[in-house]
N, C-alpha and C. Protein backbone atom coordinates (compact mmCIF):
# COMPACT_ATOMS: atom_id res chain seq x y z
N UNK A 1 109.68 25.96 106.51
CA UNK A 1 108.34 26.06 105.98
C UNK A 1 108.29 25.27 104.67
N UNK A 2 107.12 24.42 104.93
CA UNK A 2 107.25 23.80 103.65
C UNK A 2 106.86 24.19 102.16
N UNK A 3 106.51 23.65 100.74
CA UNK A 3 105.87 24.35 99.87
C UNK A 3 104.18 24.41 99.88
N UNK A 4 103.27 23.23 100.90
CA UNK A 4 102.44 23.21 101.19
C UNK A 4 102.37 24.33 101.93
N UNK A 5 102.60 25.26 102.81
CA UNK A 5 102.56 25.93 104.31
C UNK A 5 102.51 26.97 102.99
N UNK A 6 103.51 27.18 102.23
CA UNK A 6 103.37 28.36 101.30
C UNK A 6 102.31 29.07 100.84
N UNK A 7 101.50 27.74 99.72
CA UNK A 7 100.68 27.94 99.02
C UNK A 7 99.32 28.38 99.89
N UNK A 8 99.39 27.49 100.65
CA UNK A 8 98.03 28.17 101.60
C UNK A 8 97.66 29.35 101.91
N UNK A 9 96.54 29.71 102.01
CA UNK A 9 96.15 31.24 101.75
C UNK A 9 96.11 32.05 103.74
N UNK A 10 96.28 33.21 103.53
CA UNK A 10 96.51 33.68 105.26
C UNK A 10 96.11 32.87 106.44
N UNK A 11 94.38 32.94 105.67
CA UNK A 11 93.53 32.47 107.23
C UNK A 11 93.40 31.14 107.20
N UNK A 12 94.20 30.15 106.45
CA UNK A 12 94.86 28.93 107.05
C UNK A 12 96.37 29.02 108.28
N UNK A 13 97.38 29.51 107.59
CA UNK A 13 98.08 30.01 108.04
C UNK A 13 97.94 30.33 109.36
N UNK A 14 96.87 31.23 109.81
CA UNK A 14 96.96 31.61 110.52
C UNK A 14 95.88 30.90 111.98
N UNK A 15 95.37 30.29 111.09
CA UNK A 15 94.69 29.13 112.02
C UNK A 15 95.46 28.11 112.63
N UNK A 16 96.40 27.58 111.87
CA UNK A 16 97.59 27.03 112.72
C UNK A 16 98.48 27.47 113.64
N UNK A 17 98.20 28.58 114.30
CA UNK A 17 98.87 29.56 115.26
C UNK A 17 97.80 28.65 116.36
N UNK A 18 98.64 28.08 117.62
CA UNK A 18 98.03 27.79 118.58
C UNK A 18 97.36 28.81 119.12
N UNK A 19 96.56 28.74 119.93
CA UNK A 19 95.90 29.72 121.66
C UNK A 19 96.70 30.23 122.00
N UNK A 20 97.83 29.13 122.86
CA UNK A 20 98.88 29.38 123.80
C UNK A 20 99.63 30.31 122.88
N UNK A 21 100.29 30.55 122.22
CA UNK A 21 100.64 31.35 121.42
C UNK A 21 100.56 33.19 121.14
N UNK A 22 99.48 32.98 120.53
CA UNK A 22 98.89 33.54 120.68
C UNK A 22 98.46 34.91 122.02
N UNK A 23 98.15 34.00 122.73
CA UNK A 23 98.45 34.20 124.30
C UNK A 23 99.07 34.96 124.64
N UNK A 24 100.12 34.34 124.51
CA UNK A 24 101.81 34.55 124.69
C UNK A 24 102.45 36.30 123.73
N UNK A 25 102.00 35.68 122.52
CA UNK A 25 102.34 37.41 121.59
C UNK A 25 101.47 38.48 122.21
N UNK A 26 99.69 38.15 122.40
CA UNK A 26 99.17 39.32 123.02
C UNK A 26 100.06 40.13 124.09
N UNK A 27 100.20 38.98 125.43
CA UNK A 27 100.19 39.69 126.46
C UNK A 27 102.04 40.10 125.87
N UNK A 28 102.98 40.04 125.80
CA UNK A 28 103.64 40.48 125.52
C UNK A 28 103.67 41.91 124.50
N UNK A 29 103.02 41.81 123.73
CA UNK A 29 102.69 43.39 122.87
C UNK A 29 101.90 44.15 123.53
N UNK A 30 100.95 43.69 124.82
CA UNK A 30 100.16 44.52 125.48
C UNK A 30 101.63 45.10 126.71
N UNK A 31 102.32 44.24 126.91
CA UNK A 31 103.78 44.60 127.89
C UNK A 31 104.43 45.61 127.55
N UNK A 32 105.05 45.28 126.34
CA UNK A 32 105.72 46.78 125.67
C UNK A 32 105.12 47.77 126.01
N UNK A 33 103.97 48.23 125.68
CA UNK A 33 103.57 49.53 125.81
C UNK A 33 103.49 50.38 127.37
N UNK A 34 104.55 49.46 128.22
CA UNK A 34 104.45 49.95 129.64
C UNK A 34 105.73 50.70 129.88
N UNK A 35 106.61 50.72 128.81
CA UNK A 35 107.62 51.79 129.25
C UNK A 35 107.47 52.68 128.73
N UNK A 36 106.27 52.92 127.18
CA UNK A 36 106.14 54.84 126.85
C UNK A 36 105.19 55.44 127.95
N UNK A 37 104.04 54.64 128.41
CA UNK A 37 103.50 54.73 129.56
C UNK A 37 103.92 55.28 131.02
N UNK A 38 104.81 54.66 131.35
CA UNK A 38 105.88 55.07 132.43
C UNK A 38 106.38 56.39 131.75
N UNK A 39 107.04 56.36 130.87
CA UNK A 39 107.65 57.89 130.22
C UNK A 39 106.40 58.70 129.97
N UNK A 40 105.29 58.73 129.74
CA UNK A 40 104.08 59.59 129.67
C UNK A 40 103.89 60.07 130.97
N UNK A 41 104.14 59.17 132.04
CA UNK A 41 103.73 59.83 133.42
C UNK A 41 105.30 60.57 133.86
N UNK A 42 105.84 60.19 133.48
CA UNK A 42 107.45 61.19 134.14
C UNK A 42 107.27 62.60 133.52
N UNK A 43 106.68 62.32 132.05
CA UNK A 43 106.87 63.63 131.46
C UNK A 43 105.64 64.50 132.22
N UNK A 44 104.32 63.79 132.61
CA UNK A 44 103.45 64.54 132.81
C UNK A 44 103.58 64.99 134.47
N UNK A 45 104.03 64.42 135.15
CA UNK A 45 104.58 64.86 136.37
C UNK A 45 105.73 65.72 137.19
N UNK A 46 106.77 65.45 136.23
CA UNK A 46 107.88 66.40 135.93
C UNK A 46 108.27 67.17 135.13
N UNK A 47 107.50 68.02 134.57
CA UNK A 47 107.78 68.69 133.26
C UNK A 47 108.11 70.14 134.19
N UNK A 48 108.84 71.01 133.30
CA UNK A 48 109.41 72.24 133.48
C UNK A 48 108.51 73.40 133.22
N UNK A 49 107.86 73.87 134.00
CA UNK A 49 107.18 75.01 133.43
C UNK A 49 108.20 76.57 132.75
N UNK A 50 109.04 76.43 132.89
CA UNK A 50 109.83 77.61 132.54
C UNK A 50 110.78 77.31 131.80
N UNK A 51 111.25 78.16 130.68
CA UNK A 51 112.61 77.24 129.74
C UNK A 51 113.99 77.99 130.47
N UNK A 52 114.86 76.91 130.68
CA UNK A 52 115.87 76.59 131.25
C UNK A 52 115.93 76.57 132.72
N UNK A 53 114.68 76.46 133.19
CA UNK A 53 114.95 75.80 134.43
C UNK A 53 114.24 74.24 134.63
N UNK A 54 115.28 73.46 135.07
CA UNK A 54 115.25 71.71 135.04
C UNK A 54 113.69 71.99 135.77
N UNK A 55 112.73 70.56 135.67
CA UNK A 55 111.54 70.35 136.36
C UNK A 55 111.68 70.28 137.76
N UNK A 56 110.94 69.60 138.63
CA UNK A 56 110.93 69.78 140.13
C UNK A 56 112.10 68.77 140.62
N UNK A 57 111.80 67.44 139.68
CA UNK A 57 112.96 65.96 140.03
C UNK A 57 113.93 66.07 138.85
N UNK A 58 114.40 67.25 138.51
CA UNK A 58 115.08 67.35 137.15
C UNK A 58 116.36 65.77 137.15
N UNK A 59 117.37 65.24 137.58
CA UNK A 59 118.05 64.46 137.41
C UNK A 59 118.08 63.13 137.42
N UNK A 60 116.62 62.86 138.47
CA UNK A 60 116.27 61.30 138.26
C UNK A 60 115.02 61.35 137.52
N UNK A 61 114.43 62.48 136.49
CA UNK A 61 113.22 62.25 135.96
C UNK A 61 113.81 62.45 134.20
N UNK A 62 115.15 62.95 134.22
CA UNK A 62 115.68 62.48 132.58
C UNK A 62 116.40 61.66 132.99
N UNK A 63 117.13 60.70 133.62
CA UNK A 63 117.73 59.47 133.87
C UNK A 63 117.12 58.56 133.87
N UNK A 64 115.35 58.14 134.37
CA UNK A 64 114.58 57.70 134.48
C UNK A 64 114.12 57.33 133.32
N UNK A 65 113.98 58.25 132.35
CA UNK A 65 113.55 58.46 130.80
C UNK A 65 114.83 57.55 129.67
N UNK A 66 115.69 58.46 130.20
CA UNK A 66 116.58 57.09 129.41
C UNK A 66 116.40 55.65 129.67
N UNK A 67 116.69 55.15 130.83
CA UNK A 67 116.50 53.54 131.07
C UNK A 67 115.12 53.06 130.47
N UNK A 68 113.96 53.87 130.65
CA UNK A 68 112.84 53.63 130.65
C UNK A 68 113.12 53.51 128.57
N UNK A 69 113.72 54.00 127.86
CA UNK A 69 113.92 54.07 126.42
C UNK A 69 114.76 52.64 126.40
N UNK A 70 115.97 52.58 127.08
CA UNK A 70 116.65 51.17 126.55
C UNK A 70 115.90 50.49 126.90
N UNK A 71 115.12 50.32 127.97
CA UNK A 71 114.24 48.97 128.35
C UNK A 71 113.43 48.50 127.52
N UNK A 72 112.88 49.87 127.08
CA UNK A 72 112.10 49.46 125.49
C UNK A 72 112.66 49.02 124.35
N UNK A 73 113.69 48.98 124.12
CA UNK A 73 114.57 48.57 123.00
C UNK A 73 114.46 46.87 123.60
N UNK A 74 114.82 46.74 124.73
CA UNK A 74 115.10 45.15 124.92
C UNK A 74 113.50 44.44 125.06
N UNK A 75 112.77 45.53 125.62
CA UNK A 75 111.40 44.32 125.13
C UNK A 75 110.71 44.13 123.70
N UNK A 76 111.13 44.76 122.77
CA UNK A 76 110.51 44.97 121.57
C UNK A 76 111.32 43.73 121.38
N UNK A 77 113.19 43.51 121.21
CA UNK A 77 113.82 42.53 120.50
C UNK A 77 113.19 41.26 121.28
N UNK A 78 112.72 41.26 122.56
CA UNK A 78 112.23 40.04 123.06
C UNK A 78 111.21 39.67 122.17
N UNK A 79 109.99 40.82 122.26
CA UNK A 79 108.73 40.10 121.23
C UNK A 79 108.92 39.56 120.31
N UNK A 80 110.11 40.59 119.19
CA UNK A 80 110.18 40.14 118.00
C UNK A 80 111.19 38.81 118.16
N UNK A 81 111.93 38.23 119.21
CA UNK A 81 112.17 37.05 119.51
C UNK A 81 111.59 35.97 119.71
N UNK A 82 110.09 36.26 120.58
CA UNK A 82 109.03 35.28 120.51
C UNK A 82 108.73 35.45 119.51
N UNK A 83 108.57 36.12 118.21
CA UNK A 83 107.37 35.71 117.47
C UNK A 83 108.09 35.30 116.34
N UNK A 84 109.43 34.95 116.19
CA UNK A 84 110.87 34.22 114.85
C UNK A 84 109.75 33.13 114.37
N UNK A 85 109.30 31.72 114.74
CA UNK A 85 108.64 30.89 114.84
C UNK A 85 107.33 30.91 113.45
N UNK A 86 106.69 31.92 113.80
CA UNK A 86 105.46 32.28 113.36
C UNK A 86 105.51 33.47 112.55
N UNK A 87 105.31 32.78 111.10
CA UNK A 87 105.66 34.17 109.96
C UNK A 87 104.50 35.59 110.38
N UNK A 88 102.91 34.89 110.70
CA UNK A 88 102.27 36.18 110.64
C UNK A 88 102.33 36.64 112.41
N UNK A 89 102.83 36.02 113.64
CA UNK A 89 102.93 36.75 114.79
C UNK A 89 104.43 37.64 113.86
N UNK A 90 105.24 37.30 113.51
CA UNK A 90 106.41 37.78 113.00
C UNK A 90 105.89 39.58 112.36
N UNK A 91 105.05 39.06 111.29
CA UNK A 91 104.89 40.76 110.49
C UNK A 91 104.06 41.07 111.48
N UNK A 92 103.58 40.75 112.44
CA UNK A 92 102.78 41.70 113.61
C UNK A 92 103.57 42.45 114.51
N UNK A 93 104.49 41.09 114.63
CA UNK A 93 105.41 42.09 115.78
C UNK A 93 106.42 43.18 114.71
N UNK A 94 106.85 43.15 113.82
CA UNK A 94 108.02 44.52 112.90
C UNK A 94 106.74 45.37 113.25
N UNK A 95 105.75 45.37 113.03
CA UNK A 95 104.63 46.26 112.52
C UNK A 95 104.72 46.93 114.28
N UNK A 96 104.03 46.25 115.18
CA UNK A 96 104.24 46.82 116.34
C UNK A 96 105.52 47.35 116.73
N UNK A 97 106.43 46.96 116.47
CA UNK A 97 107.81 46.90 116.67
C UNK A 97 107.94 48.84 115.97
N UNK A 98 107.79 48.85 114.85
CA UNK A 98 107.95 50.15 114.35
C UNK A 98 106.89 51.40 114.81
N UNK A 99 105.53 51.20 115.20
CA UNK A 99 104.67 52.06 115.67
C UNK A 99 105.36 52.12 117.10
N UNK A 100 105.10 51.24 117.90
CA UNK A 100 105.86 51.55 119.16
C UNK A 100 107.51 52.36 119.05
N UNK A 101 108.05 51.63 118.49
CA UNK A 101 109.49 52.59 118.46
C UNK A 101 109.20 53.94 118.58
N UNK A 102 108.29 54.49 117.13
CA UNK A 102 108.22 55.96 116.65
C UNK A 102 107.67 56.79 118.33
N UNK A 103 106.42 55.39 118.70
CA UNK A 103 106.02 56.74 120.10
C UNK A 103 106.62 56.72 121.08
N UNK A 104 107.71 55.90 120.96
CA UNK A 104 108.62 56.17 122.26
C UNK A 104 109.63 56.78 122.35
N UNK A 105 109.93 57.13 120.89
CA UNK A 105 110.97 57.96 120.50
C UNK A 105 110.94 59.43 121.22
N UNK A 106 109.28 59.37 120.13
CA UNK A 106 108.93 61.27 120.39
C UNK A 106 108.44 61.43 121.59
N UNK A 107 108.17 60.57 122.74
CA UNK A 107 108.27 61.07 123.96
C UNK A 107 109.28 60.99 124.74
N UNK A 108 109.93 60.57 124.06
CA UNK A 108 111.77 60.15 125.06
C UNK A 108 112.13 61.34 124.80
N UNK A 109 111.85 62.18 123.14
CA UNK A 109 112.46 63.48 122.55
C UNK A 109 111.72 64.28 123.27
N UNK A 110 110.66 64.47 123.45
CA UNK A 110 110.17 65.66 123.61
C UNK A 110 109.43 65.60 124.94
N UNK A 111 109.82 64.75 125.75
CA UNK A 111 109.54 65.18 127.21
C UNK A 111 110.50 65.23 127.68
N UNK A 112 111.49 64.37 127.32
CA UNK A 112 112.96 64.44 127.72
C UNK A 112 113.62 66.37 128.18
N UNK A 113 113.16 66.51 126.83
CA UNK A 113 113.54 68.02 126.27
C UNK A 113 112.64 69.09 128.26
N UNK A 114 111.37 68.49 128.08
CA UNK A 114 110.61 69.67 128.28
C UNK A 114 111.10 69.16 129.79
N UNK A 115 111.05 67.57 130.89
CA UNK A 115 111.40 67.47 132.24
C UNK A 115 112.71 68.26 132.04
N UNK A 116 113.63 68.52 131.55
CA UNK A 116 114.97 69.33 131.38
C UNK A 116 114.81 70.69 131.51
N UNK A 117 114.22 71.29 130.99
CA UNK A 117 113.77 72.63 131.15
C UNK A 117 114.39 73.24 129.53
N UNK A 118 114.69 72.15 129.08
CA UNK A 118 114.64 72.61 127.10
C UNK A 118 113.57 72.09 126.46
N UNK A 119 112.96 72.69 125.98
CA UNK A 119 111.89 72.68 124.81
C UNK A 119 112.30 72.44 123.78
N UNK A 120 111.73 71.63 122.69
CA UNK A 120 112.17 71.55 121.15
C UNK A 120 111.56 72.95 120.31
């Protein structure tokens, strides 16, 4: 980046972000959000009505939940891989990068917990 690219104020900056680009970061940050999604429907389909007894698919619906958590780990480092290039796709994606983490966390935690037949 040069000292010109510096001085310039955001919405230059950010006008030099192609379409294609652009494009490209949307549909990818609209992507991520398909594995807390997937984990929203496991939890809401397999959940445990009783504590300590597992849900109806108790072993492939917290196994399911895990993969469905690392997968999310590897598409977040992808985004934030597409967006190295471009300082402001860059603070968009940490920014998404950290809201998404937190809600995939607490449904990995706490449906995890409840398809198991443990409650937090």
């Amino acid at each position: 980046m040069t000292k010109s690219e510096v001085d310039q104020p955001v919405g230059a900056v950010l006008a030099v972000i192609r379409p294609k680009e652009w494009l490209r970061w949307i549909g990818g940050a609209t992507a991520v959000w398909a594995c807390p999604g997937c984990m929203a429907a496991i939890w809401g389909g397999c959940y445990a009505e009783r504590y300590g007894v597992p849900g109806p698919y108790y072993p492939w619906s917290v196994r399911a939940m895990d993969v469905l958590f690392g997968l999310n780990l590897l598409a977040l480092a992808l985004v934030l891989f597409l967006s190295r290039k471009q300082p402001a796709l860059l603070a968009l994606g940490l920014l998404l990068a950290l809201v998404e983490l937190a809600v995939t966390f607490w449904t990995w935690r706490i449906g995890g917990a409840s398809v198991s037949g443990f409650f937090l």
